[in-house]
Protein backbone atom coordinates (compact mmCIF):
# COMPACT_ATOMS: atom_id res chain seq x y z
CA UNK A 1 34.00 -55.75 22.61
CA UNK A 2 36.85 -57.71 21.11
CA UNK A 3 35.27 -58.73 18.13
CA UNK A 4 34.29 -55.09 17.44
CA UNK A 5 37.74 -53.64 17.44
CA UNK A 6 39.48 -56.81 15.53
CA UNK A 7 36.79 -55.52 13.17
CA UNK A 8 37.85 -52.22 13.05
CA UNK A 9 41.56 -53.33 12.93
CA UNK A 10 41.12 -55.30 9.77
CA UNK A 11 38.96 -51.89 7.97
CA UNK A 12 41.89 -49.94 8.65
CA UNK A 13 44.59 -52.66 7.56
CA UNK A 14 42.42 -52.89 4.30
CA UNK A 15 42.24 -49.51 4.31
CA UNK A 16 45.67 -48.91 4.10
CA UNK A 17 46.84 -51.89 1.81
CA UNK A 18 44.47 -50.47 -0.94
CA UNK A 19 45.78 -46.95 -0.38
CA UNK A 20 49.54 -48.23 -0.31
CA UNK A 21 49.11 -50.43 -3.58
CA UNK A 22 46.59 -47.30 -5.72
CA UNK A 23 49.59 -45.21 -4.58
CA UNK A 24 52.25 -47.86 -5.32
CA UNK A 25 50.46 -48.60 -8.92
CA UNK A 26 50.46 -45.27 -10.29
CA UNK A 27 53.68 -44.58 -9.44
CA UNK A 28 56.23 -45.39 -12.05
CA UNK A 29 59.09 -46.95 -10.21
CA UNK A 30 61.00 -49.09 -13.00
CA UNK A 31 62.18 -48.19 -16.25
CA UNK A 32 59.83 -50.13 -18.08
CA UNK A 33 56.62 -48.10 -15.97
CA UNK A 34 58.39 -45.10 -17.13
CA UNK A 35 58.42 -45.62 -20.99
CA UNK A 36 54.99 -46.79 -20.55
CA UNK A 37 53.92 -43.56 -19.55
CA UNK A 38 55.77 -41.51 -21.80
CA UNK A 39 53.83 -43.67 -24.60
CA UNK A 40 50.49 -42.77 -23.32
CA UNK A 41 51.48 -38.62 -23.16
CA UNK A 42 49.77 -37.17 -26.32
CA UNK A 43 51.17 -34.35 -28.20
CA UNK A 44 49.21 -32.42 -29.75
CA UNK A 45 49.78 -30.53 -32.80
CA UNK A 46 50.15 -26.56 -31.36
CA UNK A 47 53.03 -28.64 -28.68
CA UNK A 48 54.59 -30.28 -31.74
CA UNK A 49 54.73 -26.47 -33.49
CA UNK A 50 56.24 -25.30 -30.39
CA UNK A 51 58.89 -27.91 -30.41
CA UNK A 52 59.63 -27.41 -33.80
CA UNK A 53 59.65 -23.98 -33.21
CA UNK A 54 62.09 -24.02 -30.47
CA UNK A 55 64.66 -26.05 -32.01
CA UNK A 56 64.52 -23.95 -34.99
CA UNK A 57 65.63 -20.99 -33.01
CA UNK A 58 68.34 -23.29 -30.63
CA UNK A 59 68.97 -26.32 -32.53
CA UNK A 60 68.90 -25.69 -36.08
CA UNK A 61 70.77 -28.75 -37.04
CA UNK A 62 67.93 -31.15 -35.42
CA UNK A 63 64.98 -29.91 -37.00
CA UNK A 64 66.00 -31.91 -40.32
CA UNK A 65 67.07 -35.40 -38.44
CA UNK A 66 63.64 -35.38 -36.63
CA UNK A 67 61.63 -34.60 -39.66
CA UNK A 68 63.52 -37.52 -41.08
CA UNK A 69 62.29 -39.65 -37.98
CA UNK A 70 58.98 -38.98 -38.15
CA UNK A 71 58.73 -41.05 -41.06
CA UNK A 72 61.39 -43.49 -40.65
CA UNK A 73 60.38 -44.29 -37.18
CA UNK A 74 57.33 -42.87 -35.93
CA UNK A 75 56.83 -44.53 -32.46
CA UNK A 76 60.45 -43.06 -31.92
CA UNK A 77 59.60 -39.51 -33.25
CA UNK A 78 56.74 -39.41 -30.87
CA UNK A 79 59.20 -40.74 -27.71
CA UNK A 80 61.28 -37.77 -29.41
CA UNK A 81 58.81 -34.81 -29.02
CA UNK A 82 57.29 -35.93 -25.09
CA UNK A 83 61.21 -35.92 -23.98
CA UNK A 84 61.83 -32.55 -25.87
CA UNK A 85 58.71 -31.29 -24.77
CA UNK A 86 59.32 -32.14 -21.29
CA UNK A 87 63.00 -30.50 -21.89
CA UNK A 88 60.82 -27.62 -23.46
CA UNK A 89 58.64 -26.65 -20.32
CA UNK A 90 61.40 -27.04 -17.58
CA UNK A 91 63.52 -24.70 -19.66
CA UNK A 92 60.57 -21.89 -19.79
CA UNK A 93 60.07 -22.23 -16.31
CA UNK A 94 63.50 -21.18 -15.49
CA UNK A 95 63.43 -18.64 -17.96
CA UNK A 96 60.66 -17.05 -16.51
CA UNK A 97 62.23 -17.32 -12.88
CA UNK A 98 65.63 -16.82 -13.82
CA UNK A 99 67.01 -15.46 -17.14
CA UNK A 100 70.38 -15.68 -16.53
CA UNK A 101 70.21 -19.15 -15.53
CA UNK A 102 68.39 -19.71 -18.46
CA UNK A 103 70.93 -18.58 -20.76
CA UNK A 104 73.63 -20.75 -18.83
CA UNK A 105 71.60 -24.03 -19.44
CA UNK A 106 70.88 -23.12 -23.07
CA UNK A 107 74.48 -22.78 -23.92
CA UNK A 108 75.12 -26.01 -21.88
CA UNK A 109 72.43 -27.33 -24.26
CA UNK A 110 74.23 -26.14 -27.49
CA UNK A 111 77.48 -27.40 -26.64
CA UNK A 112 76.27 -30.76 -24.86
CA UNK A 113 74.26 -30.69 -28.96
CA UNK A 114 77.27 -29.68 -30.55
CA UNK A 115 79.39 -32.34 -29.27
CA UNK A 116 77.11 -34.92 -30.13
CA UNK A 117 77.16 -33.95 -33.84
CA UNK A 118 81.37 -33.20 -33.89
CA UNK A 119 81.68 -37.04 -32.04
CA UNK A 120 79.38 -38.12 -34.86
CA UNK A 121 81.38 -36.38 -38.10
CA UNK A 122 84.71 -38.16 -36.17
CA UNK A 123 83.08 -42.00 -36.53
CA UNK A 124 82.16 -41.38 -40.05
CA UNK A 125 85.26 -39.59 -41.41
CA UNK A 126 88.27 -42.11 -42.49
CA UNK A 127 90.43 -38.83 -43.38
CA UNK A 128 92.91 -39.45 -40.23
CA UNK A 129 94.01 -35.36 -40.14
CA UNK A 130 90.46 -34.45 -40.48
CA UNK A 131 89.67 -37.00 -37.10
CA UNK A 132 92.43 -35.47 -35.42
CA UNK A 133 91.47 -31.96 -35.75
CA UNK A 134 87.67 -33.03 -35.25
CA UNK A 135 89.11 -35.14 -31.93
CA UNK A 136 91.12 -31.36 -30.54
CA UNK A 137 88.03 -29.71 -31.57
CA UNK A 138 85.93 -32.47 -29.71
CA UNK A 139 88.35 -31.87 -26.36
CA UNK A 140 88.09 -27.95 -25.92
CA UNK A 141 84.54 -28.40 -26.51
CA UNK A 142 84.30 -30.81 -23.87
CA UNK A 143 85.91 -27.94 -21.62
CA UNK A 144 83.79 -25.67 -21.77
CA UNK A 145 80.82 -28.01 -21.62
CA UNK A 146 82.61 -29.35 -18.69
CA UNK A 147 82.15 -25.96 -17.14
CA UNK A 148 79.04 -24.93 -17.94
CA UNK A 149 77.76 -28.25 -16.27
CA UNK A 150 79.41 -27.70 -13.36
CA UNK A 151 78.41 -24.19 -13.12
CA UNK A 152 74.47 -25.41 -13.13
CA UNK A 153 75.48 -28.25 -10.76
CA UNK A 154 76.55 -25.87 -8.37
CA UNK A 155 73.40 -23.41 -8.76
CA UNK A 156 71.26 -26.61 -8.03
CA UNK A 157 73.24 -26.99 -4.90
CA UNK A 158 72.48 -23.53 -3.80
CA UNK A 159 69.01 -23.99 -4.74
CA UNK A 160 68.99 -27.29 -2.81
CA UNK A 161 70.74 -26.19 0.45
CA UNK A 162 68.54 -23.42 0.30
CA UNK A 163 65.27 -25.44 0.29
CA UNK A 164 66.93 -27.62 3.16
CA UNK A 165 67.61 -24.96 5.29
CA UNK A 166 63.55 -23.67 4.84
CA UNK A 167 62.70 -27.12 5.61
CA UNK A 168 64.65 -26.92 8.95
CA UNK A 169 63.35 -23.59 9.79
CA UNK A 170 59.58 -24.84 9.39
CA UNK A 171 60.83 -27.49 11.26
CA UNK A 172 62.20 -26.12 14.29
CA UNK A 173 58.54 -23.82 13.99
CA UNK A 174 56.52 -26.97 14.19
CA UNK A 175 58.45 -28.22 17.35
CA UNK A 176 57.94 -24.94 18.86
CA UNK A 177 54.41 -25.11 18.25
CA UNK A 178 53.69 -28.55 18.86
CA UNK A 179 50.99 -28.18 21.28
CA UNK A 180 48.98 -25.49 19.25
CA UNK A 181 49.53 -27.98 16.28
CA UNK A 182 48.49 -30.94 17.90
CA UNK A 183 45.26 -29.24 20.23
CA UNK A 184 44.13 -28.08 16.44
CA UNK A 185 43.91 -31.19 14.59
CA UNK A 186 42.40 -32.90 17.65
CA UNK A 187 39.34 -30.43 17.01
CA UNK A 188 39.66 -31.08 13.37
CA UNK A 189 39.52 -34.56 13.98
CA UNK A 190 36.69 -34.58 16.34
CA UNK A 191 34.63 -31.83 15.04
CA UNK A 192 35.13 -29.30 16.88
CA UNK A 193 34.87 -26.12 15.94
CA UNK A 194 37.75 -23.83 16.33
CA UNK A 195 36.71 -20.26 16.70
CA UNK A 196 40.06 -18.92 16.28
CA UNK A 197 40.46 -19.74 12.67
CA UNK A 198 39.66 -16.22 9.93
């Protein structure tokens, strides 16, 4: 009797190592897992028209540096388009759940883009009244970006403490209903049949 359940203790230890280290292993937990798997992701060519098309109609002043890329760099152009695409879709699906949110994070977007270019024109000018009216420039943008970040920090918040609080609720459900819970995955687990299910 022993042996048999030493036996069944090592099936389920095996059982669970090779679930724990499948799960573990496609999981990518470092930043070098990570890049890895954004090399894999294919684009394909409607997704690269899409991108294109999108920064055409929010980032004009991109479209020309990544064409550029594509053939100076091509493994980079290709890291490039997954991120942007990636940027792409969780930008649509707040636009279709939230418009107005939408509109906040694209203007976050265009300034966040638009200091990133006025930063860039300031390292390459040597004209020191053009860098200091680049540098004021640089600073009120920074304000507003500063705002508009904050602004979607603090709708993520909501949206956070919101989710928490529906996690408590189903929570303090599940307690209420442990028995219930409990009695019907004791039939599922057995085989019984539970008549009181649709």
């Amino acid at each position: 009797m022993k042996k048999s359940y030493s036996f069944i203790f090592v099936l389920m230890f095996v059982f669970a190592y090779n679930c724990f280290t499948q799960t573990s292993a496609t999981l990518p937990n470092n930043r070098y897992q990570r890049k890895e798997k954004l090399r894999n992701i294919q684009i394909t060519p409607e997704q690269e028209a899409k991108i294109f098309e999108y920064l055409r109609q929010n980032f004009p002043e991109t479209v020309d540096r990544l064409e550029k890329l594509k053939i100076t760099n091509p493994a980079m152009y290709k890291n490039q388009l997954v991120k942007i695409y990636k940027e792409i879709t969780y930008v649509e699906r707040i636009k279709n759940n939230d418009p107005e949110r939408y509109q906040e994070i694209l203007k976050e977007k265009k300034l966040n883009a638009k200091s990133l270019e006025l930063a860039k024109k300031y390292k390459e000018t040597d004209d020191e009244q053009e860098k200091l009216k680049i540098k004021k420039d640089l600073e009120e943008l920074l304000y507003q970006l500063f705002d508009y970040r904050q602004k979607n920090r603090e709708f993520e918040i909501q949206r956070l403490e919101k989710k928490l609080a529906e996690l408590k609720a189903a929570n303090i459900k599940r307690n209420e209903n442990k028995k219930i819970i409990i009695e019907k995955r004791l039939k599922q687990l057995i085989g019984e049949k539970d008549y009181l299910n649709w």
